[in-house]
ModelCIF file with pLDDT and N, C-alpha, C, O atoms, coordinates in Angstrom:
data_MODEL
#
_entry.id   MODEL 
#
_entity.id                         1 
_entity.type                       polymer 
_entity.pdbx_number_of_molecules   1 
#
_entity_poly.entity_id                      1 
_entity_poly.type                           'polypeptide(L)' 
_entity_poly.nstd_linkage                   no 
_entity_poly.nstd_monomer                   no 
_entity_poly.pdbx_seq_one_letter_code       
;(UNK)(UNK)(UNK)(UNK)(UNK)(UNK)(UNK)(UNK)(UNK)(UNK)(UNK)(UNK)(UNK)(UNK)(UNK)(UNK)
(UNK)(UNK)(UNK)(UNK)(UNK)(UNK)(UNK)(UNK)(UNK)(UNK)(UNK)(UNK)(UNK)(UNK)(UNK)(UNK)
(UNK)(UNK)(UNK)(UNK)(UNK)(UNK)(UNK)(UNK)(UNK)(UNK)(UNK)(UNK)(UNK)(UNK)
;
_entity_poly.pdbx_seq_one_letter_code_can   XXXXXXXXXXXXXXXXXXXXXXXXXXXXXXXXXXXXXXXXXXXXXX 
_entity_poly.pdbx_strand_id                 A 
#
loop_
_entity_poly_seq.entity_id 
_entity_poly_seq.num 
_entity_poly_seq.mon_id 
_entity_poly_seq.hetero 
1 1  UNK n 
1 2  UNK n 
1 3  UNK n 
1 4  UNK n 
1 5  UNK n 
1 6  UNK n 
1 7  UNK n 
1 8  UNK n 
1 9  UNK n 
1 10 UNK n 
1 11 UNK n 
1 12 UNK n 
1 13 UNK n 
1 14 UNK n 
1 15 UNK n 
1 16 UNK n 
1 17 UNK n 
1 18 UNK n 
1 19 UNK n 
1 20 UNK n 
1 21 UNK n 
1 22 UNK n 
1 23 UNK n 
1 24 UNK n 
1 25 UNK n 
1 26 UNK n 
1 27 UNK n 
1 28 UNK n 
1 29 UNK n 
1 30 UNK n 
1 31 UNK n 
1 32 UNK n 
1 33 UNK n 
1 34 UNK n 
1 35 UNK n 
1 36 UNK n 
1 37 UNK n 
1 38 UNK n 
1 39 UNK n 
1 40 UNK n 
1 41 UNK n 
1 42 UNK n 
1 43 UNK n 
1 44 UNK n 
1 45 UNK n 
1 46 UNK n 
#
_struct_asym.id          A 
_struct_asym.entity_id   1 
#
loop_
_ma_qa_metric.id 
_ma_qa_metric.mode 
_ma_qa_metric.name 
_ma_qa_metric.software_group_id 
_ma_qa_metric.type 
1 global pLDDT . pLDDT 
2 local  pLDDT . pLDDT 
#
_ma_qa_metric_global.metric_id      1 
_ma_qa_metric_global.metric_value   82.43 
_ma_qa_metric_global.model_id       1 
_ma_qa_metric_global.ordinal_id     1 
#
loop_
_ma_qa_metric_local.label_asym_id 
_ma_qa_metric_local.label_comp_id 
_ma_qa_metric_local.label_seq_id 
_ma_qa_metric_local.metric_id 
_ma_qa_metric_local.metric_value 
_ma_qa_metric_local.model_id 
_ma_qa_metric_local.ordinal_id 
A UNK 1  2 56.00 1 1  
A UNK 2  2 52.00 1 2  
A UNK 3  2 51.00 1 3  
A UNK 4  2 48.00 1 4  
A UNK 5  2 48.00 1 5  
A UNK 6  2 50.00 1 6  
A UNK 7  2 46.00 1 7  
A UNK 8  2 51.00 1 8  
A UNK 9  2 53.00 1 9  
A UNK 10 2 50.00 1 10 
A UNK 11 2 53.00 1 11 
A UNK 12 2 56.00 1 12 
A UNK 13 2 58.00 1 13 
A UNK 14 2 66.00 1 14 
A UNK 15 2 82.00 1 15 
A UNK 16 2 86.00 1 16 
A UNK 17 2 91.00 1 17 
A UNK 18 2 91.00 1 18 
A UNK 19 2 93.00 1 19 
A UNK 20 2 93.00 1 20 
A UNK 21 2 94.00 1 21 
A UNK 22 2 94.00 1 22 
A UNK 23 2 96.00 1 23 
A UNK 24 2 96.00 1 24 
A UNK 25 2 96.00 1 25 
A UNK 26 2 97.00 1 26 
A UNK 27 2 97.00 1 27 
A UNK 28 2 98.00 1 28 
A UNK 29 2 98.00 1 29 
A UNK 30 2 98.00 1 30 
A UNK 31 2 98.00 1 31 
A UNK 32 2 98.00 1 32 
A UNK 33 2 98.00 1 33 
A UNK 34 2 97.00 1 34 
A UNK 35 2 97.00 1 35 
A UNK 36 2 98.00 1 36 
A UNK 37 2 98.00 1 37 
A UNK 38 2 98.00 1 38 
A UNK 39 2 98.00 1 39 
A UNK 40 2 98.00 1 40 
A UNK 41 2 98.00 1 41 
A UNK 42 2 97.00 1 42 
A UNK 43 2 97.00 1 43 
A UNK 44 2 96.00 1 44 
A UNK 45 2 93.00 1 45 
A UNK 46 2 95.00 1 46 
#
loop_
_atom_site.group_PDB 
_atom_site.id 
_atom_site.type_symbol 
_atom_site.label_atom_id 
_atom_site.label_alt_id 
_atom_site.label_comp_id 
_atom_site.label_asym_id 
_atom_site.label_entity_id 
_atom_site.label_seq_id 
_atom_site.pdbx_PDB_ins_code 
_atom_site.Cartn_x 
_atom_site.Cartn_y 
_atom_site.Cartn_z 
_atom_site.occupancy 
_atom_site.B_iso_or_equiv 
_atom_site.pdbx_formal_charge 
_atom_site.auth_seq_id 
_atom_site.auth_comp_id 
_atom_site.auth_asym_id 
_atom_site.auth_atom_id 
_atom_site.pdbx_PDB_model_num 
ATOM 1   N N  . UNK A 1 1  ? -28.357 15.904 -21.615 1.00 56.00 ? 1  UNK A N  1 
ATOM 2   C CA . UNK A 1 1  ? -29.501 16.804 -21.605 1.00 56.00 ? 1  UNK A CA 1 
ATOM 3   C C  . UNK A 1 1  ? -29.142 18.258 -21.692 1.00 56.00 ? 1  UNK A C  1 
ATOM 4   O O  . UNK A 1 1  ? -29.931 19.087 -21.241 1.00 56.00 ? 1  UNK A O  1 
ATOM 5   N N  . UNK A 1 2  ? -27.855 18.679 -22.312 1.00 52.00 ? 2  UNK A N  1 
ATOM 6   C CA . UNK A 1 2  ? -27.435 20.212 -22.311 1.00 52.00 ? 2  UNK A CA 1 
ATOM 7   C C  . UNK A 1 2  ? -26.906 20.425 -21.453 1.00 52.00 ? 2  UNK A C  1 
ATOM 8   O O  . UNK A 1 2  ? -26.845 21.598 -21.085 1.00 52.00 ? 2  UNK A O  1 
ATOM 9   N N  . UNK A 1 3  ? -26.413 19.635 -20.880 1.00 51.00 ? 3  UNK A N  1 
ATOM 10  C CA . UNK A 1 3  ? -25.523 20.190 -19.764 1.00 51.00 ? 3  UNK A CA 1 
ATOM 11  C C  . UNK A 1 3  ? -24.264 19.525 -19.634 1.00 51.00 ? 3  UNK A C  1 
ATOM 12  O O  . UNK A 1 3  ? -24.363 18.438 -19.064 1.00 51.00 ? 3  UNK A O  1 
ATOM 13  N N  . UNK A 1 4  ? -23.113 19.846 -19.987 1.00 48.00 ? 4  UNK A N  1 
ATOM 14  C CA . UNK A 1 4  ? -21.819 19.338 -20.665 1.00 48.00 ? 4  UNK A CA 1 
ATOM 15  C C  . UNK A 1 4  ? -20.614 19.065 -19.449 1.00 48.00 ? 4  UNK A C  1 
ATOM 16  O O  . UNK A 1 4  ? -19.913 20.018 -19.108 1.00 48.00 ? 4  UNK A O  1 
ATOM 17  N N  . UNK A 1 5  ? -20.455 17.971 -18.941 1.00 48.00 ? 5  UNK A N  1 
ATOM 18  C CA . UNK A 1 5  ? -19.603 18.380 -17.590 1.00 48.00 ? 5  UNK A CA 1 
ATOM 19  C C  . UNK A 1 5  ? -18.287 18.607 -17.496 1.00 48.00 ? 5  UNK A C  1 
ATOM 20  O O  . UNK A 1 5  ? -17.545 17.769 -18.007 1.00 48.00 ? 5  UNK A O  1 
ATOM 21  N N  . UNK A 1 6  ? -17.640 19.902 -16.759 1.00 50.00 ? 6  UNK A N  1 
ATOM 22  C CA . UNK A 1 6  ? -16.890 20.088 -16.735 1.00 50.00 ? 6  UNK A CA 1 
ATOM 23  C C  . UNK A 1 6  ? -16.476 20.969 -18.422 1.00 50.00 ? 6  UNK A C  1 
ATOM 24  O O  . UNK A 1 6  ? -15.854 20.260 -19.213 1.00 50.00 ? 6  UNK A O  1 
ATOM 25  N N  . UNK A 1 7  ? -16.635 21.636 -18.638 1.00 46.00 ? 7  UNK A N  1 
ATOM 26  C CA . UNK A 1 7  ? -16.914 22.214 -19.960 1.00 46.00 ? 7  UNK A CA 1 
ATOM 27  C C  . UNK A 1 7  ? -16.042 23.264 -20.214 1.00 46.00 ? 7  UNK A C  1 
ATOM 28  O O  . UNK A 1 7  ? -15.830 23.766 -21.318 1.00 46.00 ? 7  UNK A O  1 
ATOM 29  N N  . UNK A 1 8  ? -15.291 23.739 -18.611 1.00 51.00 ? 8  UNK A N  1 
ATOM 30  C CA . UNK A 1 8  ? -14.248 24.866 -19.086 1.00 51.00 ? 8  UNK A CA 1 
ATOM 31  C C  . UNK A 1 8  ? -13.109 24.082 -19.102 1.00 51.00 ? 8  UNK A C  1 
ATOM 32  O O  . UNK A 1 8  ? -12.071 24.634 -19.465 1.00 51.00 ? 8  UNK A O  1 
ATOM 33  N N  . UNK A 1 9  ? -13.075 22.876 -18.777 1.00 53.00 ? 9  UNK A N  1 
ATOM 34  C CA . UNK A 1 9  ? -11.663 21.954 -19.211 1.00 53.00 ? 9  UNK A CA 1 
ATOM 35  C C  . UNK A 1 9  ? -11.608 21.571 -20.644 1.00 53.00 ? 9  UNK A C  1 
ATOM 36  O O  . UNK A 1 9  ? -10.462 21.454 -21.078 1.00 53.00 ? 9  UNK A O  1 
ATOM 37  N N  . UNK A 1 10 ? -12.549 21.354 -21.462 1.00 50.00 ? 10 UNK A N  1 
ATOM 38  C CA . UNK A 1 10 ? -12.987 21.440 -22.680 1.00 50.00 ? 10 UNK A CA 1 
ATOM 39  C C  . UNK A 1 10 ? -12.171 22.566 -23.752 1.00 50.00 ? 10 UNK A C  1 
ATOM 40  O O  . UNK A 1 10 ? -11.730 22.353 -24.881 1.00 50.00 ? 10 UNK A O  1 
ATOM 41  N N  . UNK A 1 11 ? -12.160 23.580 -23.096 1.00 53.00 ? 11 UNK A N  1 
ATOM 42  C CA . UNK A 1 11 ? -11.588 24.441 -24.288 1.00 53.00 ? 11 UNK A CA 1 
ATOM 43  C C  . UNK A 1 11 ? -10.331 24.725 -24.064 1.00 53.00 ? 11 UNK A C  1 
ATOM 44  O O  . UNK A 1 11 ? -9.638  24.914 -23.064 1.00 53.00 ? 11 UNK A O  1 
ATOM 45  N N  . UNK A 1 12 ? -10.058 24.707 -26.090 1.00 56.00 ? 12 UNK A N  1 
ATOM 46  C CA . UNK A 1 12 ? -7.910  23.793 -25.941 1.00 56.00 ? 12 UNK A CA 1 
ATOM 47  C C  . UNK A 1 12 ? -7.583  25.431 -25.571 1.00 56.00 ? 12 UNK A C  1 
ATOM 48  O O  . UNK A 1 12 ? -8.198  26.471 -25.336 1.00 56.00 ? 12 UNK A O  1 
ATOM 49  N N  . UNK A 1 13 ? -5.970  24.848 -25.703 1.00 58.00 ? 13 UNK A N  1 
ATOM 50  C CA . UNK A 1 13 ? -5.025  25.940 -25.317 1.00 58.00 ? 13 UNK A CA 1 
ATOM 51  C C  . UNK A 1 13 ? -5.204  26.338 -26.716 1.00 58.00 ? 13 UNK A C  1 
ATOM 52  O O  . UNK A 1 13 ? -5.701  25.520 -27.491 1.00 58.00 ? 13 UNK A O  1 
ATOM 53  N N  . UNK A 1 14 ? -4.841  27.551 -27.145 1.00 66.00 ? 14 UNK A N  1 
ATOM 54  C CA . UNK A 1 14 ? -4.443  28.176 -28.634 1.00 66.00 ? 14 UNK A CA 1 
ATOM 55  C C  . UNK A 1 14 ? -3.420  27.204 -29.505 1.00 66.00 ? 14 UNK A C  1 
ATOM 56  O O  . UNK A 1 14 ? -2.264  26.923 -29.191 1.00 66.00 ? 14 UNK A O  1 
ATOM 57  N N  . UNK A 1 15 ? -3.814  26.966 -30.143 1.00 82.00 ? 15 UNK A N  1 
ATOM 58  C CA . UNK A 1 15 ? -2.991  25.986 -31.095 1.00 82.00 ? 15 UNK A CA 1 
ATOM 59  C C  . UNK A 1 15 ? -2.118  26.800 -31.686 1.00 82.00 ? 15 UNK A C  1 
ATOM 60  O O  . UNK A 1 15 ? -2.363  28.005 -31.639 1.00 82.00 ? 15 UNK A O  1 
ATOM 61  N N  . UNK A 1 16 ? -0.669  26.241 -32.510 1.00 86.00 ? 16 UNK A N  1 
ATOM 62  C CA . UNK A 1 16 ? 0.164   26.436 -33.167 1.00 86.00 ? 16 UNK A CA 1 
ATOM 63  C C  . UNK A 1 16 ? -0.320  25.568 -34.429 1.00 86.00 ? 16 UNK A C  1 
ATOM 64  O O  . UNK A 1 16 ? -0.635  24.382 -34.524 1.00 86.00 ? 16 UNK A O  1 
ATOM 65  N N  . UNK A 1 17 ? -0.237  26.943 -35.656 1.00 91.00 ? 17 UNK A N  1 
ATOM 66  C CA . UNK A 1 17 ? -0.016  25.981 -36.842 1.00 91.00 ? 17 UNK A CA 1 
ATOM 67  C C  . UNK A 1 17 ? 0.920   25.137 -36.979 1.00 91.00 ? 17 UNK A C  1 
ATOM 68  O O  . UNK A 1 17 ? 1.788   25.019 -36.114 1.00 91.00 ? 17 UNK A O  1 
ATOM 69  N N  . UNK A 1 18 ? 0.898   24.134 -38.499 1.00 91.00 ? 18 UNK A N  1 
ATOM 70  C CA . UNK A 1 18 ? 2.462   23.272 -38.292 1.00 91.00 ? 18 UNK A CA 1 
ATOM 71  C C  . UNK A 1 18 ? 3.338   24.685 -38.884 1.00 91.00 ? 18 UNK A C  1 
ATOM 72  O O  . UNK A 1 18 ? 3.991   25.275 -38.024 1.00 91.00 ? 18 UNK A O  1 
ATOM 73  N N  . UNK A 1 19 ? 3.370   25.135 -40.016 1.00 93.00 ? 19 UNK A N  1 
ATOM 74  C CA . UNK A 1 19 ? 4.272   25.996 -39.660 1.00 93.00 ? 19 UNK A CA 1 
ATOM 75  C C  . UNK A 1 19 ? 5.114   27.051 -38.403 1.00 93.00 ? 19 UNK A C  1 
ATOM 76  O O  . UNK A 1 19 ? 6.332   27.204 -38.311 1.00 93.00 ? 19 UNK A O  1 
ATOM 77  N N  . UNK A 1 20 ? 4.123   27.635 -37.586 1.00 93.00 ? 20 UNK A N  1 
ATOM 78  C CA . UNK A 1 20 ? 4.330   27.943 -36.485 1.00 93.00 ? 20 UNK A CA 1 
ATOM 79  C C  . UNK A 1 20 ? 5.374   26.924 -35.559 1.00 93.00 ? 20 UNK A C  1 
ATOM 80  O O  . UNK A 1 20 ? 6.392   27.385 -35.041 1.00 93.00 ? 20 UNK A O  1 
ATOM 81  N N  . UNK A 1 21 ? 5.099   25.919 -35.466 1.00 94.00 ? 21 UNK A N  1 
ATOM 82  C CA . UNK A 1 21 ? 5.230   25.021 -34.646 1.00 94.00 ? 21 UNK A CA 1 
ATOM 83  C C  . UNK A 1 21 ? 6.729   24.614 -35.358 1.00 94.00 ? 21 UNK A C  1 
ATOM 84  O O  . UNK A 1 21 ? 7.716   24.581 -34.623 1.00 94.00 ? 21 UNK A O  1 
ATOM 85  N N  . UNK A 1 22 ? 6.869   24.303 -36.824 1.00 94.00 ? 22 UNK A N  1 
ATOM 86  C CA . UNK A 1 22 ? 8.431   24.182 -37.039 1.00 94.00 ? 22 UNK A CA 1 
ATOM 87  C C  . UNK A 1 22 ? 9.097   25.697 -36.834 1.00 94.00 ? 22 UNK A C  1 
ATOM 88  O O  . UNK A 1 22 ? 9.955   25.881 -35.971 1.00 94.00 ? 22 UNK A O  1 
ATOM 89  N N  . UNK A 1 23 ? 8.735   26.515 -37.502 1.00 96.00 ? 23 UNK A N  1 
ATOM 90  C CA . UNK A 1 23 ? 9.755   27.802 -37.061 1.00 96.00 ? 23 UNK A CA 1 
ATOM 91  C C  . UNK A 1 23 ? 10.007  28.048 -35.275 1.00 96.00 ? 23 UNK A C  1 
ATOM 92  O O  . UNK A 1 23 ? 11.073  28.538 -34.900 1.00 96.00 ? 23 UNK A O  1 
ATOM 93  N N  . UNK A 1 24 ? 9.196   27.754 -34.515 1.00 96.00 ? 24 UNK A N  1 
ATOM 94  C CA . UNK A 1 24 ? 9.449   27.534 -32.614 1.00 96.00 ? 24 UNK A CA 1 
ATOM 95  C C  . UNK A 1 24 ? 10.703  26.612 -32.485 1.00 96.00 ? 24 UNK A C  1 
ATOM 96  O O  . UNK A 1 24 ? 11.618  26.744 -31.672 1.00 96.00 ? 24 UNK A O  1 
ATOM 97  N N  . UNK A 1 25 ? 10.544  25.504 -33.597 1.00 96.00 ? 25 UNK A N  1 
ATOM 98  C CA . UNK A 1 25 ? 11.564  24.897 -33.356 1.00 96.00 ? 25 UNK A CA 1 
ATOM 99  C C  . UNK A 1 25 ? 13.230  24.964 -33.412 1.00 96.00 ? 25 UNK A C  1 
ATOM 100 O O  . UNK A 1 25 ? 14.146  24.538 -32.708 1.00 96.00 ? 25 UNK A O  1 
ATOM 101 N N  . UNK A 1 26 ? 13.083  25.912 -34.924 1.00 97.00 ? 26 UNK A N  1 
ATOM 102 C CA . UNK A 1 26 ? 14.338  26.626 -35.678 1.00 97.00 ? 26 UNK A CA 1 
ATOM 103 C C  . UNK A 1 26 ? 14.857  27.533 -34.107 1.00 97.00 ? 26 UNK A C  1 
ATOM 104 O O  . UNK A 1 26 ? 15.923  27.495 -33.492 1.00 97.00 ? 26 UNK A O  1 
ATOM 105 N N  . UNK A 1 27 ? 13.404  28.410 -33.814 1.00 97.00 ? 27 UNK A N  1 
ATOM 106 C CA . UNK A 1 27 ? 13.718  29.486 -32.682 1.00 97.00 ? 27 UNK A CA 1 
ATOM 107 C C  . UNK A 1 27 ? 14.665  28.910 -31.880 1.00 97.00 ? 27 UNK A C  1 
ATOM 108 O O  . UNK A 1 27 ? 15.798  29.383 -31.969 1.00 97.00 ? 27 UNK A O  1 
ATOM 109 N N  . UNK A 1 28 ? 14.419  27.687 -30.851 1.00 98.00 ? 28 UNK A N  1 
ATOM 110 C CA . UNK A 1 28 ? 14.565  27.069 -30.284 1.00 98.00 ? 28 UNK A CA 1 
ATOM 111 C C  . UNK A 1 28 ? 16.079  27.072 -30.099 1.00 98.00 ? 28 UNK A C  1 
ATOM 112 O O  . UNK A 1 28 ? 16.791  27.643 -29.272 1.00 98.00 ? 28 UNK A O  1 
ATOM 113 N N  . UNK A 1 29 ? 16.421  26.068 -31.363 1.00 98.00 ? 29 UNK A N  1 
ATOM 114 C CA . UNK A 1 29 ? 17.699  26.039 -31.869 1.00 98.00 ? 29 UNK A CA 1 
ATOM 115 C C  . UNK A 1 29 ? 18.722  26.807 -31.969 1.00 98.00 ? 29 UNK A C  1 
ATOM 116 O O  . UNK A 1 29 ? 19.923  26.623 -31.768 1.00 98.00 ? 29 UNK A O  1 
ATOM 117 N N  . UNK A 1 30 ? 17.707  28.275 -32.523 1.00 98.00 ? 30 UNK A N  1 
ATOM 118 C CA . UNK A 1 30 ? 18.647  29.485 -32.570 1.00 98.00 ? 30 UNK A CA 1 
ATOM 119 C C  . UNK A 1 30 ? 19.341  29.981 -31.487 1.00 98.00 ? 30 UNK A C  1 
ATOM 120 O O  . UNK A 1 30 ? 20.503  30.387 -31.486 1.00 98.00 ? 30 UNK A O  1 
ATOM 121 N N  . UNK A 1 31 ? 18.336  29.910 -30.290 1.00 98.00 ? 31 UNK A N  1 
ATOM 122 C CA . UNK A 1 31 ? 18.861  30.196 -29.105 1.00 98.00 ? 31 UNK A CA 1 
ATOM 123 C C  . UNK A 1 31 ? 19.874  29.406 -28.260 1.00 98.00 ? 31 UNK A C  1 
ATOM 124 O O  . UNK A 1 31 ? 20.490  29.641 -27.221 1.00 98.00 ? 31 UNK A O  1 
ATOM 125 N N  . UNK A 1 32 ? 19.797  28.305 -29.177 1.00 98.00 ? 32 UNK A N  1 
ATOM 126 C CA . UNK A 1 32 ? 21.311  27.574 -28.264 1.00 98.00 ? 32 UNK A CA 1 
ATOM 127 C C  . UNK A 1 32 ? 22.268  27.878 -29.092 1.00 98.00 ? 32 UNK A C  1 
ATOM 128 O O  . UNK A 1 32 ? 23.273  27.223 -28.813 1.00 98.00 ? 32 UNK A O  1 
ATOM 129 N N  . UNK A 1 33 ? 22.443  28.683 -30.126 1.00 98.00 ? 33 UNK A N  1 
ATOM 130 C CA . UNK A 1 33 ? 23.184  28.683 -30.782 1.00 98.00 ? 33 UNK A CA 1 
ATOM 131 C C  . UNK A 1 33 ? 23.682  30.248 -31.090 1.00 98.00 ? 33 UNK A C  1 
ATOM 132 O O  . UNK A 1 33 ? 24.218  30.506 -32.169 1.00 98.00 ? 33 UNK A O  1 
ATOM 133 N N  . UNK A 1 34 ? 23.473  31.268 -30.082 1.00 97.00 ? 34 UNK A N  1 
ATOM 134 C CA . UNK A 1 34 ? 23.335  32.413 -30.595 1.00 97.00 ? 34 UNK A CA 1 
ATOM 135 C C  . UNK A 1 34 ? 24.259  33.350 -30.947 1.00 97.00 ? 34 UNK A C  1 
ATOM 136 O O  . UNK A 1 34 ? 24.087  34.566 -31.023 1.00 97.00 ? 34 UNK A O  1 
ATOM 137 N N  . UNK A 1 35 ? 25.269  32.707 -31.162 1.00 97.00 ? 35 UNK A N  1 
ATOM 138 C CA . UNK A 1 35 ? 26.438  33.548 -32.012 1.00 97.00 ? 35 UNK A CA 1 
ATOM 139 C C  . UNK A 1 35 ? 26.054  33.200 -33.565 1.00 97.00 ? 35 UNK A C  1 
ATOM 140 O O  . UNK A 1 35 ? 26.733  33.564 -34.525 1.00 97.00 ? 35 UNK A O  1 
ATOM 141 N N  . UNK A 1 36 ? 25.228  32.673 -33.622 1.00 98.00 ? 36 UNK A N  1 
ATOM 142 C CA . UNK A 1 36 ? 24.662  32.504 -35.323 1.00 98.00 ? 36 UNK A CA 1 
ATOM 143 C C  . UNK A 1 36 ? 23.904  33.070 -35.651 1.00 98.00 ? 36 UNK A C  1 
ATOM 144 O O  . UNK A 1 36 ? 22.870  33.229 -35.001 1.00 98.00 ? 36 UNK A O  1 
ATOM 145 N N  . UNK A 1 37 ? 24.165  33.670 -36.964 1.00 98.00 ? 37 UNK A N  1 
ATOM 146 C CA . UNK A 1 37 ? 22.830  34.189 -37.797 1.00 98.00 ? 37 UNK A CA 1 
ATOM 147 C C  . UNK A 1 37 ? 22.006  33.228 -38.507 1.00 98.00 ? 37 UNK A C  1 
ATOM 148 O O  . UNK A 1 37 ? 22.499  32.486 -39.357 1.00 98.00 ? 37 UNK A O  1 
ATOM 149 N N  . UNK A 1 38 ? 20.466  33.200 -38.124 1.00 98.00 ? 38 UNK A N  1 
ATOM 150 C CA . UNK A 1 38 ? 19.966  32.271 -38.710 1.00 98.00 ? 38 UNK A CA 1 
ATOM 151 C C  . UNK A 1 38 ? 18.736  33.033 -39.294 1.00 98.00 ? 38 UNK A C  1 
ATOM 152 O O  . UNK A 1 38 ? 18.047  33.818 -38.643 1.00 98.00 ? 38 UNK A O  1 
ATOM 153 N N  . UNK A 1 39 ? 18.547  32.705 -40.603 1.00 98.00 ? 39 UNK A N  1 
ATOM 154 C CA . UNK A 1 39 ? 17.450  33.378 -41.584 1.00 98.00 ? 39 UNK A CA 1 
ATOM 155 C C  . UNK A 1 39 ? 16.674  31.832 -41.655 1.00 98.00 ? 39 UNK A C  1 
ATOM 156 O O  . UNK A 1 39 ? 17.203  30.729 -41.519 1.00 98.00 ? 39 UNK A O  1 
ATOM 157 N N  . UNK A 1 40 ? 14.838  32.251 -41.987 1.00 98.00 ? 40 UNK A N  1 
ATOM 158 C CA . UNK A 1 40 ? 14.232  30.715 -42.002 1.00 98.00 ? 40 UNK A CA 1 
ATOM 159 C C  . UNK A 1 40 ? 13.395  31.579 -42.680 1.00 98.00 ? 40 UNK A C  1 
ATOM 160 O O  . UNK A 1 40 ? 13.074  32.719 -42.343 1.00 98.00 ? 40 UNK A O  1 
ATOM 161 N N  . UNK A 1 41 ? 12.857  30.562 -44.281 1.00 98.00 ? 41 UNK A N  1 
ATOM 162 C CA . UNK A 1 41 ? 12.192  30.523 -45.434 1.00 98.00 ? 41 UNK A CA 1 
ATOM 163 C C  . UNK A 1 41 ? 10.976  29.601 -45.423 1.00 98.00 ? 41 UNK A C  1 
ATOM 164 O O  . UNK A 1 41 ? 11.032  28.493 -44.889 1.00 98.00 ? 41 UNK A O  1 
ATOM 165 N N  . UNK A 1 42 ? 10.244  29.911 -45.820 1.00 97.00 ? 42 UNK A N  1 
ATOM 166 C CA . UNK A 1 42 ? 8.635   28.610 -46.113 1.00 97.00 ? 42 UNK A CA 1 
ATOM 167 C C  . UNK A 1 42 ? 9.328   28.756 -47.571 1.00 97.00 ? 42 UNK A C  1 
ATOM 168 O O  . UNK A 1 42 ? 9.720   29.683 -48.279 1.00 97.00 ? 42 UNK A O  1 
ATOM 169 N N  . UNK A 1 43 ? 9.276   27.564 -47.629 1.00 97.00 ? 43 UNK A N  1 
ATOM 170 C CA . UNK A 1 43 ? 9.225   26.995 -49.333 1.00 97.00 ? 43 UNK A CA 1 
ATOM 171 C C  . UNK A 1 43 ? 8.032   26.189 -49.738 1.00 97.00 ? 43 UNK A C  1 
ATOM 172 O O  . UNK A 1 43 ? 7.067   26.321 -48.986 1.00 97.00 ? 43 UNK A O  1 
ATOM 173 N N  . UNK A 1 44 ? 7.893   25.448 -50.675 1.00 96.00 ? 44 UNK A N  1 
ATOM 174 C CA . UNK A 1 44 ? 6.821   25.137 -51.362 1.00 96.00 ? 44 UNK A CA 1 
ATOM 175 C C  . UNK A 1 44 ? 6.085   24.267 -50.269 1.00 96.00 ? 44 UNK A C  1 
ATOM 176 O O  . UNK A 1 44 ? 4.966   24.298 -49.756 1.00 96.00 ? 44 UNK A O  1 
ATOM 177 N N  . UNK A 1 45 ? 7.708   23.123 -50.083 1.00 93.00 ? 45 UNK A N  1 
ATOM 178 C CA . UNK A 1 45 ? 8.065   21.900 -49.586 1.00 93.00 ? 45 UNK A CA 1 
ATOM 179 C C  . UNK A 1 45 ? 7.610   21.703 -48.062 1.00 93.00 ? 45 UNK A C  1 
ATOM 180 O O  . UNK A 1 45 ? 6.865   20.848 -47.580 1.00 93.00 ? 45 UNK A O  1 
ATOM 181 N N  . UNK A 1 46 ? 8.406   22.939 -47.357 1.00 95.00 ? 46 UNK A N  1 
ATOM 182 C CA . UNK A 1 46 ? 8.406   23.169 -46.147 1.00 95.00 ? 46 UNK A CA 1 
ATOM 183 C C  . UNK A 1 46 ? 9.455   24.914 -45.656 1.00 95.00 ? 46 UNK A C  1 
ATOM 184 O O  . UNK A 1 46 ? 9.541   25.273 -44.481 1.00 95.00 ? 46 UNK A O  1 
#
């Protein structure tokens, strides 16, 4: 009847695009690894 329960549990956290979400991952990586230089590209593919 319009009245939705519990409705502020309802709204998501901020999403990550999938791109977003693979470059976090590269990040991720980078940081265990940080005597490396790491450059990251979007290609067509990925």
């Amino acid at each position: 009847g319009g009245k939705v329960p519990m409705a502020g549990q309802l709204e998501p956290k901020p999403q990550l695009s999938p791109e977003q979400e693979a470059v976090a991952e590269v990040s991720e990586w980078a940081a265990r690894h940080p005597s490396y230089g790491v450059r990251v590209y979007r290609t067509f593919a990925g």
